[in-house]
Protein backbone atom coordinates (compact mmCIF):
# COMPACT_ATOMS: atom_id res chain seq x y z
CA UNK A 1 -6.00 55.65 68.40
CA UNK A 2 -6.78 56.59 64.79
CA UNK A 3 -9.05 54.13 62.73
CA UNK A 4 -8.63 56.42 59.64
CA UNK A 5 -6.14 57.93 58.04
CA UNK A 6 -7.14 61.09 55.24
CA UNK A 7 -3.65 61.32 52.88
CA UNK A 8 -3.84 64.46 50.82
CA UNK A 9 -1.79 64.03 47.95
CA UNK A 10 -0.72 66.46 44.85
CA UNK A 11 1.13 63.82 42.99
CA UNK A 12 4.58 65.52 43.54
CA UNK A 13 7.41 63.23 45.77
CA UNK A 14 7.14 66.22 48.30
CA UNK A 15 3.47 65.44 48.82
CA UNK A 16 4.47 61.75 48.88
CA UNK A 17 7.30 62.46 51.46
CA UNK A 18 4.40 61.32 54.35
CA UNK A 19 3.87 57.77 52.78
CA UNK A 20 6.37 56.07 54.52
CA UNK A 21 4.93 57.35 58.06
CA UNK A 22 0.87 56.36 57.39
CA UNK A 23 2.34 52.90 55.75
CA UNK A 24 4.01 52.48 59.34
CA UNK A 25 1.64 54.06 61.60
CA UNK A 26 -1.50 52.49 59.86
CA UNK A 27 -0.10 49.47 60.00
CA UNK A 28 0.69 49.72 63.90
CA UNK A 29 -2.73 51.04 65.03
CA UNK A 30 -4.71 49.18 62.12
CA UNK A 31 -6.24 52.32 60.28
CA UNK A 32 -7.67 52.58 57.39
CA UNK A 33 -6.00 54.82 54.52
CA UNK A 34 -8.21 56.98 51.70
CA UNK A 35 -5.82 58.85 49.61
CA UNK A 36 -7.22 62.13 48.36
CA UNK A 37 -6.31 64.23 44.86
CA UNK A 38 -7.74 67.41 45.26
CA UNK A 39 -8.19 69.09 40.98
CA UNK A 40 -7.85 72.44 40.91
CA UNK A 41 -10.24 74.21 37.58
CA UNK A 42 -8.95 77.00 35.76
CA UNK A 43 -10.87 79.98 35.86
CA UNK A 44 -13.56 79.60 32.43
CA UNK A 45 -11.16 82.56 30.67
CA UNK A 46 -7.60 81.28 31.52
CA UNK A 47 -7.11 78.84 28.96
CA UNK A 48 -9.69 80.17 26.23
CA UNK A 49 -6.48 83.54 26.97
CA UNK A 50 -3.83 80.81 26.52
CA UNK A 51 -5.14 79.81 23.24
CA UNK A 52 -4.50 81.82 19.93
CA UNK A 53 -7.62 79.91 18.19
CA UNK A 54 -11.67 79.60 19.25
CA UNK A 55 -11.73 76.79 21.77
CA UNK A 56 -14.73 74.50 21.56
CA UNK A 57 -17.67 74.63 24.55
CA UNK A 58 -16.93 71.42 25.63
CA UNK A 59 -13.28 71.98 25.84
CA UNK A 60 -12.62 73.39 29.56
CA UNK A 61 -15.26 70.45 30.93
CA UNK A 62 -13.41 67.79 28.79
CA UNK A 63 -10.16 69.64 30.54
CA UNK A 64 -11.15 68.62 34.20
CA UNK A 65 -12.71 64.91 33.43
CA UNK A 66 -9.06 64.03 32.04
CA UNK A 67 -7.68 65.94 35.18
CA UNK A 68 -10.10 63.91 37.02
CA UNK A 69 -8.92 60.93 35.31
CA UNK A 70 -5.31 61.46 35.83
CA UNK A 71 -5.98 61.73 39.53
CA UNK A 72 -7.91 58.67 39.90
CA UNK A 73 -4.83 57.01 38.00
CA UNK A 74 -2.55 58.33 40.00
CA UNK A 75 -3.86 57.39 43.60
CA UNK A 76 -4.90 53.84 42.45
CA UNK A 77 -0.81 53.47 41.47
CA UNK A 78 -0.10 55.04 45.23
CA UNK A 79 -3.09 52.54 46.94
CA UNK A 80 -1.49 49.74 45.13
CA UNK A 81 1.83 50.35 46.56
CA UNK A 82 0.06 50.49 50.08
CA UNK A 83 -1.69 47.68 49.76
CA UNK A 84 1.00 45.39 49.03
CA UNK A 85 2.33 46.66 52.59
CA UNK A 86 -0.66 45.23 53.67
CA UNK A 87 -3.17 48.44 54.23
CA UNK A 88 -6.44 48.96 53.49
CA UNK A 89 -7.03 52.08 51.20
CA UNK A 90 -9.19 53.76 49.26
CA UNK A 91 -9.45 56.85 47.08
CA UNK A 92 -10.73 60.09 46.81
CA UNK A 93 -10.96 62.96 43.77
CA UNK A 94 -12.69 66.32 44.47
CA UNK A 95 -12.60 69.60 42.90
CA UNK A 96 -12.11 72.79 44.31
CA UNK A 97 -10.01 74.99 46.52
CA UNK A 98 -7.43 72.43 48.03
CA UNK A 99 -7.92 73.18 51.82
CA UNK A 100 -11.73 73.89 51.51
CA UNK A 101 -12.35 70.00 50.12
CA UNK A 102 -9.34 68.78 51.90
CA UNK A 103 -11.63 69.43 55.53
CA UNK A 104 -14.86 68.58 52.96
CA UNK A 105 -13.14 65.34 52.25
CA UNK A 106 -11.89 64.60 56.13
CA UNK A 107 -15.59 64.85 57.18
CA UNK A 108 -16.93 62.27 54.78
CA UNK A 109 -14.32 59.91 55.22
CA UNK A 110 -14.84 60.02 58.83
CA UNK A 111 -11.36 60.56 59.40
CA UNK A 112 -9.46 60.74 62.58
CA UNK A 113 -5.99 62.34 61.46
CA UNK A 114 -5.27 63.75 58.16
CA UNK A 115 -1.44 63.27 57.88
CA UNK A 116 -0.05 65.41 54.65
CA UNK A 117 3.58 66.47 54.02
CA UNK A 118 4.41 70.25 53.92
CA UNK A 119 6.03 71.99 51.14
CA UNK A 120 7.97 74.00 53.68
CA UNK A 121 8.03 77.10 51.78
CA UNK A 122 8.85 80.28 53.98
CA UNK A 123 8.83 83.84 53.19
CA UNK A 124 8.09 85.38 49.34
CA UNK A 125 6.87 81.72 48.51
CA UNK A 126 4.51 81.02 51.41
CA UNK A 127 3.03 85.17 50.78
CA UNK A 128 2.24 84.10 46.83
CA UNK A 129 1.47 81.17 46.77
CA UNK A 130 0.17 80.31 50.35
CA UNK A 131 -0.04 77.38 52.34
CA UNK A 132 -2.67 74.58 51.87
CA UNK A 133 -1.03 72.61 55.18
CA UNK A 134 -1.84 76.03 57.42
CA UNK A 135 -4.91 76.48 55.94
CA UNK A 136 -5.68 72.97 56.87
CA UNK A 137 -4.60 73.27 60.23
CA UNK A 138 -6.28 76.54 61.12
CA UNK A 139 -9.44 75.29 60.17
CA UNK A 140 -9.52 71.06 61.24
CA UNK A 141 -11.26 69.98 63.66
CA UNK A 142 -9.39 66.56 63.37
CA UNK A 143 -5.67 66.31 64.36
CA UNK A 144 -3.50 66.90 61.76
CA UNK A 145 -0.03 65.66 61.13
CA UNK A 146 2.53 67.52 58.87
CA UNK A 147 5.87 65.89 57.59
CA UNK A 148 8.80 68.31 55.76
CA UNK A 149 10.36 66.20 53.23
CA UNK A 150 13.65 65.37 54.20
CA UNK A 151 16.33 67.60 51.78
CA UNK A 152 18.46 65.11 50.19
């Protein structure tokens, strides 16, 4: 029986797609939820290269505290929700590579299942742009639950 729940979310609806399972399942074996926004940093050259003018020091720090912000914004509006089903949650930002602090994150939490949807991209897609949910499964030592978004 899981006591808690690690929710890895990107802010897209496809990432959301596994909500509706951990607000049912959490509720049914009592588990604690922490949500988890993973912020990707640009390289230090990739958005001095974007710009046609001098960029100031600061600018690519100030870049990931207001990505860091925007995460933390967006996972309180998500625990919110949850907790007005009547779950415990918490919340989580880190920076990084996605899968890397996704199993960081599932060892501090403690976590006993990390349940995360899939974007369910196959051939081409999956080869360039790779899969955080395999990557996450390869390497956990926790159980982990996928859900594919139901194509409406």
């Amino acid at each position: 029986m899981a006591h808690r729940f690690l929710v890895p979310l990107d802010g897209s609806g496809v990432s959301e797609a596994v909500l509706d399972w951990v607000s049912r399942e959490a509720r049914e074996v009592g588990a604690e939820v922490t949500l988890l926004q993973v912020v990707v940093p640009l390289p230090a050259g990739s958005l001095a290269a974007m710009a046609p003018m001098a960029l100031p020091d600061d600018t690519l720090e100030r870049t990931l505290e207001e990505l860091k912000a925007q995460a933390r914004e967006y996972l309180s509006r998500v625990a919110g929700r949850l907790s007005q089903e009547g779950l415990k949650c918490d919340t989580a930002v880190r920076v990084g590579v996605p899968a890397d602090e996704i199993l960081a994150a599932c060892e501090a939490a403690g976590a006993d299942l990390v349940a995360m949807a899939t974007h369910g991209r196959s051939g081409i897609g999956r080869l360039v742009l790779g899969s955080v949910a395999e990557e996450v499964v390869r390497r956990s030592r926790t159980p982990v639950l996928l859900v594919r978004p139901q194509k409406g």
